[in-house]
Protein backbone atom coordinates (compact mmCIF):
# COMPACT_ATOMS: atom_id res chain seq x y z
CA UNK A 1 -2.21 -3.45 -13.62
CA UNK A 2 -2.29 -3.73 -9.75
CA UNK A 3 -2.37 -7.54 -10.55
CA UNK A 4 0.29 -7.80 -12.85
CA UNK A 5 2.50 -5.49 -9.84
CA UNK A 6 1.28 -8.02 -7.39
CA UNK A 7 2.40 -10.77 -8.94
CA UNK A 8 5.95 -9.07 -10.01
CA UNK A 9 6.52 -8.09 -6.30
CA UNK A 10 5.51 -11.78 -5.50
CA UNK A 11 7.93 -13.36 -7.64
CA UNK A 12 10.72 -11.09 -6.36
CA UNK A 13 9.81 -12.85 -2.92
CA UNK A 14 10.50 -16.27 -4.32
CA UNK A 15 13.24 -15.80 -6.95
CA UNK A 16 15.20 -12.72 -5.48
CA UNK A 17 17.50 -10.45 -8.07
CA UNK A 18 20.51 -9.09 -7.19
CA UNK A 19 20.19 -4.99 -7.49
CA UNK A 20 16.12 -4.98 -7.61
CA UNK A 21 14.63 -2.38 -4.87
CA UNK A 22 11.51 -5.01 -4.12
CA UNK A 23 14.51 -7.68 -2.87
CA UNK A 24 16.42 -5.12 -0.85
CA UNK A 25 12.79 -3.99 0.76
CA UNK A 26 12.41 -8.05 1.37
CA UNK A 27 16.00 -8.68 2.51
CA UNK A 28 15.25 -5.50 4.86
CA UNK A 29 12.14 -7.18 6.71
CA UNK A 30 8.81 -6.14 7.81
CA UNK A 31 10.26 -3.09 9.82
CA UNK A 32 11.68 -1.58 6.75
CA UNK A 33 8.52 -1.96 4.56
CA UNK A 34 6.47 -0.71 7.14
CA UNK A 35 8.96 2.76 7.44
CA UNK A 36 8.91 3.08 3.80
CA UNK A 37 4.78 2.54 3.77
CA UNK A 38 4.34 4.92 6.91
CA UNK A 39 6.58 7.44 4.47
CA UNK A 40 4.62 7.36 1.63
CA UNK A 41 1.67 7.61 3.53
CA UNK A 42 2.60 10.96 5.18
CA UNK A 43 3.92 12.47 1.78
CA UNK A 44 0.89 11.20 -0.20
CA UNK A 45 -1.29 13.17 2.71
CA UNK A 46 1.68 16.39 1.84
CA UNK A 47 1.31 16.51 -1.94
CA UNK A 48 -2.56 16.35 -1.64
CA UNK A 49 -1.80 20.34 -0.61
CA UNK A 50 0.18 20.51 -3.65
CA UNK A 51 0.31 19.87 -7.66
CA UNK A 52 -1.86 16.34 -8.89
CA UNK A 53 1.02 15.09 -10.58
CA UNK A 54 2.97 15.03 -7.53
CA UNK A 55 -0.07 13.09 -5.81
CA UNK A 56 -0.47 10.86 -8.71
CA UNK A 57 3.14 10.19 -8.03
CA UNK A 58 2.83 10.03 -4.46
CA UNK A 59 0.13 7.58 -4.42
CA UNK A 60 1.83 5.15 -7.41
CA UNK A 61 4.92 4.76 -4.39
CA UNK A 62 2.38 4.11 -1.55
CA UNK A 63 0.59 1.87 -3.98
CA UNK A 64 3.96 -0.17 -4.54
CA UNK A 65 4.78 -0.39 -1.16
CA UNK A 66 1.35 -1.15 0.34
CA UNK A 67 2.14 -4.30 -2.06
CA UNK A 68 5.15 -5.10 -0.82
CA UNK A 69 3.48 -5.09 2.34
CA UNK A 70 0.75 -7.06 1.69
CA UNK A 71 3.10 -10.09 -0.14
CA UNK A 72 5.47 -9.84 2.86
CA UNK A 73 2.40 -10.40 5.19
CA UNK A 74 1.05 -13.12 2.87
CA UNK A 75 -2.48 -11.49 1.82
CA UNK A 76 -3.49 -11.35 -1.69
CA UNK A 77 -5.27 -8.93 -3.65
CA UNK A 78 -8.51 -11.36 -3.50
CA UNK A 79 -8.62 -11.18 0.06
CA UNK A 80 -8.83 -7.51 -0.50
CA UNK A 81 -11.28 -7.59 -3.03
CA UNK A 82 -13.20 -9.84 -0.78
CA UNK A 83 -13.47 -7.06 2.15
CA UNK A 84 -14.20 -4.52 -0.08
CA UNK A 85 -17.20 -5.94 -1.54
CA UNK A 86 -18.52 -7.23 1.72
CA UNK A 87 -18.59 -3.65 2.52
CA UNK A 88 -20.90 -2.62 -0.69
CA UNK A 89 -23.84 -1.03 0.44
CA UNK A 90 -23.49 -0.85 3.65
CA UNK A 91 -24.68 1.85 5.66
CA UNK A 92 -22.01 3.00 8.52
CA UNK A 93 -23.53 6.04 10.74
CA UNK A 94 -20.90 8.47 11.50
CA UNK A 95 -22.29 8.62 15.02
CA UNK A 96 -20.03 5.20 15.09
CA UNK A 97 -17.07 6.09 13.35
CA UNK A 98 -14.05 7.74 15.61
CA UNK A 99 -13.93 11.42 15.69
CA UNK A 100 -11.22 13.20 13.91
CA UNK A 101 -10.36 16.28 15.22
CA UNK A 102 -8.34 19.46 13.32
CA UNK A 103 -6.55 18.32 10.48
């Protein structure tokens, strides 16, 4: 699915249509997508407090926008996939790891 998504958002990029969302966000620039990421992020993080449908919800918009983001920036998912197995198994101390302090 997240593959098919990529590749959807990717061909916006390269063959824009008139009225799609994904070529406004594009036509917008990098500032735009990364307002409309930061946004999801923060109510993703608000309906965690609240009903799972609205986080499943939530979290399908960050998902599309994170994307956008990535397609705009030129990474692909493999690159992803790459840094996410490198970190399989590894053990990271909390003693290392940046405090966070009263959520």
């Amino acid at each position: 699915m997240l593959e098919n998504l990529y590749a959807e958002i990717k061909s916006r990029k390269t063959s824009p249509k008139e009225g799609s969302y994904t070529t406004y966000l594009f036509d917008q620039g990098l500032d735009k997508i990364l307002k409309k990421v930061g946004e999801e992020a923060t109510e993703v993080v608000i309906a965690a407090k609240n009903e799972k449908a609205e986080l499943i919800s939530e979290t399908a918009d960050l998902t599309y926008h994170l994307l956008v983001l990535l397609v705009e920036s030129g990474v692909t998912l493999s690159e992803i996939e790459e840094k996410l197995t490198e970190r399989v198994g590894r053990i990271s101390k909390t003693s290392d790891r940046k405090e966070i302090r009263d959520l």
